[in-house]
C-alpha atoms as a PDB file:
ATOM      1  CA  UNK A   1     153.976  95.191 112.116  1.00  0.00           C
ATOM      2  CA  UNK A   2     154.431  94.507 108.481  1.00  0.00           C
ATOM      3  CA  UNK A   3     150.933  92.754 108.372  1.00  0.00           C
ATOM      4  CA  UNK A   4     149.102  95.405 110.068  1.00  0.00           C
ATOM      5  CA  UNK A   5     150.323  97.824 107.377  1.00  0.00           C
ATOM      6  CA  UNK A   6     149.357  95.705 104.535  1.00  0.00           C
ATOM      7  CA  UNK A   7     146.059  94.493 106.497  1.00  0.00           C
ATOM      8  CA  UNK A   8     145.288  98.404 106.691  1.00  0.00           C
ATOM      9  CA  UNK A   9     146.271  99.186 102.937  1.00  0.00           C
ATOM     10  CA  UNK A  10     144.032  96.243 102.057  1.00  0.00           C
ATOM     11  CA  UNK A  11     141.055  96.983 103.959  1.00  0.00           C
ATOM     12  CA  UNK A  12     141.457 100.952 102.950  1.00  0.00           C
ATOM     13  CA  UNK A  13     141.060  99.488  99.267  1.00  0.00           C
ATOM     14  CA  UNK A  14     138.427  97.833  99.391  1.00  0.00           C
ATOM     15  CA  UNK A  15     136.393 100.447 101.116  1.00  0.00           C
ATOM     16  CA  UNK A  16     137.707 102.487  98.442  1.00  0.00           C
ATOM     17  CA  UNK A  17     136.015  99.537  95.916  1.00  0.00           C
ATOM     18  CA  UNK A  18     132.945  99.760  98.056  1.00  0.00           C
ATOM     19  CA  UNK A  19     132.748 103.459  97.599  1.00  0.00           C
ATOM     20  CA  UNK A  20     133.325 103.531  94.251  1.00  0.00           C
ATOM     21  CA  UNK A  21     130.644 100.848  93.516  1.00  0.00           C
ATOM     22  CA  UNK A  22     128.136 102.419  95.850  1.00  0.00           C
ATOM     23  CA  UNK A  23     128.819 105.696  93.731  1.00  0.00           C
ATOM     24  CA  UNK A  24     128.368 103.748  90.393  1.00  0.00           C
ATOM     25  CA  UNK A  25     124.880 102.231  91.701  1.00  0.00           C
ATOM     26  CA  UNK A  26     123.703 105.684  92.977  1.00  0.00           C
ATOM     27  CA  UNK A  27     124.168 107.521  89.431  1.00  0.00           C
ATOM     28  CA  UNK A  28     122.735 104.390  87.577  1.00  0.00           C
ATOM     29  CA  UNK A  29     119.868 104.847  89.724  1.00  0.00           C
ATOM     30  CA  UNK A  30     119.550 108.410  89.773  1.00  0.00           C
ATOM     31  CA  UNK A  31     119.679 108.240  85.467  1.00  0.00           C
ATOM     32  CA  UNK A  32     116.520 105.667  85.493  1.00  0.00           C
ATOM     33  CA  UNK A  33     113.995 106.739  83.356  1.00  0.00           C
ATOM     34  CA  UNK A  34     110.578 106.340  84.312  1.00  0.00           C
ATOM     35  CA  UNK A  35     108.795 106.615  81.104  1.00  0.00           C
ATOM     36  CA  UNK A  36     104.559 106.781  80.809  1.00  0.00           C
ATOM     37  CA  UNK A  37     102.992 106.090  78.004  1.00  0.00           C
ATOM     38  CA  UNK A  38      99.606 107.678  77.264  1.00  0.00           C
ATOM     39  CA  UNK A  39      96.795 107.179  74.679  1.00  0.00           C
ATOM     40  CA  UNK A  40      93.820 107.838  73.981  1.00  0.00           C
ATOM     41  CA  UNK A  41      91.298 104.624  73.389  1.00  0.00           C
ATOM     42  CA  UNK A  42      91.699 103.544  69.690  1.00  0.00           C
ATOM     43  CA  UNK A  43      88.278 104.386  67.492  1.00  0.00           C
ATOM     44  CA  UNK A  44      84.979 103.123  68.956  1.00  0.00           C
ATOM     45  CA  UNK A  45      81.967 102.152  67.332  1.00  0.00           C
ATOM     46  CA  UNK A  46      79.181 104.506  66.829  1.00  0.00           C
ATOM     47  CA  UNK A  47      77.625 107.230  69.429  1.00  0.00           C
ATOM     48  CA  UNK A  48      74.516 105.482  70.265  1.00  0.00           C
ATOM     49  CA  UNK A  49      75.964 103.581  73.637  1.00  0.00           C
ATOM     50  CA  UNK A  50      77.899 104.879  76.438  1.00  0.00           C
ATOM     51  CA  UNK A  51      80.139 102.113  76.637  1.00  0.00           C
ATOM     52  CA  UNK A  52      80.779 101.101  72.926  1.00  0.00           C
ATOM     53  CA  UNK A  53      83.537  98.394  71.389  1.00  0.00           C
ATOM     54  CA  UNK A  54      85.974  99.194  69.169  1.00  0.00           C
ATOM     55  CA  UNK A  55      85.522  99.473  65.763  1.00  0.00           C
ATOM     56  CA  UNK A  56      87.544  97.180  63.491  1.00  0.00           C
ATOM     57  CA  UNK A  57      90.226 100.049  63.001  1.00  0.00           C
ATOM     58  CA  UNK A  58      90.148 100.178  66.519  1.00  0.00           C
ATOM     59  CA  UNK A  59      91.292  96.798  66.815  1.00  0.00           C
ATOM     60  CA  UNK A  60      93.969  97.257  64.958  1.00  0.00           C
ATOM     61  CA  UNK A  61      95.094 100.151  66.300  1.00  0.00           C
ATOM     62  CA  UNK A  62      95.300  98.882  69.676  1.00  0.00           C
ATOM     63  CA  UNK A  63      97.511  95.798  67.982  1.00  0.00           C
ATOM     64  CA  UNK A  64      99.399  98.677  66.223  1.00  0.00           C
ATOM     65  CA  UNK A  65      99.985 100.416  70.029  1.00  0.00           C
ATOM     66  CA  UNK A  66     101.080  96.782  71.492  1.00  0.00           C
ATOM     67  CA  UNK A  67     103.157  96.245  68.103  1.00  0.00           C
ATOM     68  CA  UNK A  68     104.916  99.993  69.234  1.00  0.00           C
ATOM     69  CA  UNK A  69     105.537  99.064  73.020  1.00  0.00           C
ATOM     70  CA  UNK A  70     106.655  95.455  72.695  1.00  0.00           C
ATOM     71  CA  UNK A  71     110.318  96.610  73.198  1.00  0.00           C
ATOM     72  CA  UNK A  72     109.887  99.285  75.766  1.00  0.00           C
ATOM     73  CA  UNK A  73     109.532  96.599  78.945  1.00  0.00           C
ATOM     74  CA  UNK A  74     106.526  97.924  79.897  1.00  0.00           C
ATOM     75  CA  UNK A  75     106.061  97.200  83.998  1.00  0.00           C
ATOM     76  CA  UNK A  76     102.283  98.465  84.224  1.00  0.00           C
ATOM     77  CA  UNK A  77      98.965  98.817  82.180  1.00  0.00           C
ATOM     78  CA  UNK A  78      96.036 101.161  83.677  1.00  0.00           C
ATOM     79  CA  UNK A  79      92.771 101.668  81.779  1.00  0.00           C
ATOM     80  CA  UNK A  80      89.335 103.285  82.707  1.00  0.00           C
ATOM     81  CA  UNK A  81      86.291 101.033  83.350  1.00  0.00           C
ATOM     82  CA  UNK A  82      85.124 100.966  79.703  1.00  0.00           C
ATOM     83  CA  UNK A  83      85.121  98.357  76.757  1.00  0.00           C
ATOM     84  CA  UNK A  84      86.936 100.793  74.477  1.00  0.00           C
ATOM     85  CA  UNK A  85      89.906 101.413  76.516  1.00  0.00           C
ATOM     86  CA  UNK A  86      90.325  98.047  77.939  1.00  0.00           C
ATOM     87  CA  UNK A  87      89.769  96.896  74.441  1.00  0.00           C
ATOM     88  CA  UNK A  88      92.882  99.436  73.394  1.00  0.00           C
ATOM     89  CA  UNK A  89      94.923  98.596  76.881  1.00  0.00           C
ATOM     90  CA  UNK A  90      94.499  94.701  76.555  1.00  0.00           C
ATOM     91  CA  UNK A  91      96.869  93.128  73.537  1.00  0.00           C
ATOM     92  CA  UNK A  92      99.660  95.153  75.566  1.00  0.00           C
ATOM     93  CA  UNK A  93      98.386  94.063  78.550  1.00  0.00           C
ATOM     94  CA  UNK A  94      98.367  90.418  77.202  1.00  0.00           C
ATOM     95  CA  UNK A  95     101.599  90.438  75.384  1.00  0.00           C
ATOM     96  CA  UNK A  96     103.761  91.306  78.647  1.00  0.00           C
ATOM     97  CA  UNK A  97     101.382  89.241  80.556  1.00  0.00           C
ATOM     98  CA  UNK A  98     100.073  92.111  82.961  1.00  0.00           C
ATOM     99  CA  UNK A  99      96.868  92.881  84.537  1.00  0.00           C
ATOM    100  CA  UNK A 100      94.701  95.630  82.930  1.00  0.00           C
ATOM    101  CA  UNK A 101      94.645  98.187  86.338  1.00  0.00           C
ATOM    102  CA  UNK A 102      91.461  99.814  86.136  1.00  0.00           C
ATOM    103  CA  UNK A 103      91.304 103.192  87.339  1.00  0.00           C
ATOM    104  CA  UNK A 104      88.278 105.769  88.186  1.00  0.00           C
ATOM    105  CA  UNK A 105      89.081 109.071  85.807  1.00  0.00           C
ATOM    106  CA  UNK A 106      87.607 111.333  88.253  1.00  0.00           C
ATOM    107  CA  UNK A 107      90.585 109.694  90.826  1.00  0.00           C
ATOM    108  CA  UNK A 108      93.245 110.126  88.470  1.00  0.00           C
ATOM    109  CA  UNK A 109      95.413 111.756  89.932  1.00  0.00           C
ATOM    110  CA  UNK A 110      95.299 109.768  92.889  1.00  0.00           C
ATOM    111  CA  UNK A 111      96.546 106.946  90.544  1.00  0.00           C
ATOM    112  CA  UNK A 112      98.950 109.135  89.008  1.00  0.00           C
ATOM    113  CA  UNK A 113     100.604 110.343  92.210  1.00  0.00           C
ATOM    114  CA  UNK A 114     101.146 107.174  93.292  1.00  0.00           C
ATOM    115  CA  UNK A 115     102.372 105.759  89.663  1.00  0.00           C
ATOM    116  CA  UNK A 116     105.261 108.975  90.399  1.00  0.00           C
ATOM    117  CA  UNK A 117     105.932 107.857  93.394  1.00  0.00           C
ATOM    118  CA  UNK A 118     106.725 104.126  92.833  1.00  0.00           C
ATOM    119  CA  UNK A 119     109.186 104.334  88.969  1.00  0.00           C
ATOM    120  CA  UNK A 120     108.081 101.521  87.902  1.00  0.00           C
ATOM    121  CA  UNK A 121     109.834 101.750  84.470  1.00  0.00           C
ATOM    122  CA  UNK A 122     107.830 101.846  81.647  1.00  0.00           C
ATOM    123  CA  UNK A 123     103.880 102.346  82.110  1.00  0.00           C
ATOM    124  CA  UNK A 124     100.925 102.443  79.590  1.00  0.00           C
ATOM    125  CA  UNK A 125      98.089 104.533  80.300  1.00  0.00           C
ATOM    126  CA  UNK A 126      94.696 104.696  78.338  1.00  0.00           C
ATOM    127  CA  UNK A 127      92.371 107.097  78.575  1.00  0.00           C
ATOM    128  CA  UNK A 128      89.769 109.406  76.872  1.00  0.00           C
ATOM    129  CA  UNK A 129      89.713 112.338  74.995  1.00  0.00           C
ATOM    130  CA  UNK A 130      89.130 114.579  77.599  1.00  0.00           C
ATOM    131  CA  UNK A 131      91.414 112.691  80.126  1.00  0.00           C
ATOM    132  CA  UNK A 132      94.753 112.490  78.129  1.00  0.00           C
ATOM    133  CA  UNK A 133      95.106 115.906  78.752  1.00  0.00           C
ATOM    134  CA  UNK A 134      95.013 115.838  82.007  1.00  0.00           C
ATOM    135  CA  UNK A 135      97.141 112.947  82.881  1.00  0.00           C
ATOM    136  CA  UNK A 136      99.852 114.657  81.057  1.00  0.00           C
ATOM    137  CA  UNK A 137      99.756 117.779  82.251  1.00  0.00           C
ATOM    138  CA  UNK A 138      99.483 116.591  85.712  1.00  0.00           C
ATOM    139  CA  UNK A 139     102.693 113.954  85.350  1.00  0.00           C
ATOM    140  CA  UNK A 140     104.632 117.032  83.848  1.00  0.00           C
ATOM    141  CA  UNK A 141     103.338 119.765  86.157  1.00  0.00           C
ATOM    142  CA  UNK A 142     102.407 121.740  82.859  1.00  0.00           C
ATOM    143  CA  UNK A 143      99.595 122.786  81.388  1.00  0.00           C
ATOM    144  CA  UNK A 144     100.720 121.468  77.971  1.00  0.00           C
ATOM    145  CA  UNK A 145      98.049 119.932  76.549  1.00  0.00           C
ATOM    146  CA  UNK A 146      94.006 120.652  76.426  1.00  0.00           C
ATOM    147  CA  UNK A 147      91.371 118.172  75.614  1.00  0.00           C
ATOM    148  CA  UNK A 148      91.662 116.070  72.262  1.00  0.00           C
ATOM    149  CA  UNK A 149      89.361 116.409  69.083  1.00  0.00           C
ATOM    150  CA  UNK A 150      86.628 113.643  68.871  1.00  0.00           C
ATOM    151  CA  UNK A 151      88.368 112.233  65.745  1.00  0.00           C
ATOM    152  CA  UNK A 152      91.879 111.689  67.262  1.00  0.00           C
ATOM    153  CA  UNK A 153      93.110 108.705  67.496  1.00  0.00           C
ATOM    154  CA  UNK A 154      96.369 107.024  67.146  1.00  0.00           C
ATOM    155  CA  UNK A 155      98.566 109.401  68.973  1.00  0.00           C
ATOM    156  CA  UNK A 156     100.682 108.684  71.858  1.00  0.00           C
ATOM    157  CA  UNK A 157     101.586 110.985  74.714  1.00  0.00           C
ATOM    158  CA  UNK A 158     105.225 109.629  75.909  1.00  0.00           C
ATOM    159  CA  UNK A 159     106.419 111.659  79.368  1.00  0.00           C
ATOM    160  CA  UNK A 160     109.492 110.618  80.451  1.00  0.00           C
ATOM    161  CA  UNK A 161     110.922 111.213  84.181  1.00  0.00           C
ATOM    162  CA  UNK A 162     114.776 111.343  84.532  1.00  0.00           C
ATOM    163  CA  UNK A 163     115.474 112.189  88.055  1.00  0.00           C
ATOM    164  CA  UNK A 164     112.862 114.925  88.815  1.00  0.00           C
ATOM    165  CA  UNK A 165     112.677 116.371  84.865  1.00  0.00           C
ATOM    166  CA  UNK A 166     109.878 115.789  82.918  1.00  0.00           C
ATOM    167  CA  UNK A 167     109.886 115.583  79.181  1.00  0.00           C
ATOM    168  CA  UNK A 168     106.796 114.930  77.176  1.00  0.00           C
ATOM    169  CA  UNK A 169     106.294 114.560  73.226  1.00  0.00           C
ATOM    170  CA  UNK A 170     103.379 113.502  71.006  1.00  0.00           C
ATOM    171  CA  UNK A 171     104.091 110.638  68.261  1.00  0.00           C
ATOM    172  CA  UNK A 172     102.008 108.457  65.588  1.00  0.00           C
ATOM    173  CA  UNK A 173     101.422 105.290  66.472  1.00  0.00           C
ATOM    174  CA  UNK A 174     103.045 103.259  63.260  1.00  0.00           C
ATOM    175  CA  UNK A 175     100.440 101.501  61.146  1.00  0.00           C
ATOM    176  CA  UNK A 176     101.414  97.909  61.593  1.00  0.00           C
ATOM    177  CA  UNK A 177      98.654  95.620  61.343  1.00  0.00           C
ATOM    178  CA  UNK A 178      97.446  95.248  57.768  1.00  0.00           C
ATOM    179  CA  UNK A 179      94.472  97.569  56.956  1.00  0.00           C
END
């Protein structure tokens, strides 16, 4: 009889552990933050192509954007179908030894829906002037932004996703290749 009340005390306990860790693991992973980081493709050279490189600045501003994200884990790199952004996506891409996703602007939010859908941690995203906008307003469900001057570049568009809040800021991408 003894044994049956101990056996019963014992098995009520560690339920009780069970319960408690299942708790613990369900507001861990209801506080993961998804963040998405968004920029616009470093400088290009010139106007006379459609599909132009970076210019040297460029270059170094996409090392200056990989420089940024090397600590922030990043799971995912998307980029449009054109030599500046995969030029700006690619050191990143390189340094955490991802594949540069390519992704059809006029399907973005396809891609984005999906990207919500999935929290995969930490996600770079590079787009255009008059795409940025869009992707961040459409990951916040805001209309916060509107399309970027021709002569911005350097700025990143964080949104961050903590259980079903969005929070978005704009930073400067520190200098940190040598100019």
């Amino acid at each position: 009889m003894l044994y049956l009340i101990i056996f019963k005390r014992l098995k009520t306990n560690y339920m009780t552990k069970v319960f408690h860790a299942l708790f613990i693991l369900f507001l861990f992973a209801s506080c993961k933050t998804t963040t998405y980081y968004i920029s616009r493709h470093a400088e290009r050279a010139g106007t006379m192509s459609n599909d132009p490189q970076l210019t040297p600045e460029g270059e170094k501003q996409a090392l200056d954007l990989r420089d940024y994200l090397k600590n922030k884990s990043i799971k995912g790199v998307y980029s449009t179908n054109y030599n500046r952004t995969r030029a700006t996506a690619q050191p990143t891409s390189t340094y955490f030894n991802l594949p540069v996703n390519i992704y059809n602007p006029q399907q973005a939010n396809a891609m984005l829906d999906s990207l919500k859908a999935v929290n995969q941690n930490n996600i770079l995203i590079v787009g255009h002037s008059n795409t940025v906008d869009d992707i961040v307003n459409r990951l916040t469900g805001t209309n916060t932004m509107s399309d970027l001057p021709e002569t911005e570049y350097g700025s990143l568009f964080i949104v961050r996703k903590k259980g079903s809040n969005y929070t978005y800021e704009k930073i400067k991408v520190p200098q940190t290749t040598p100019r």
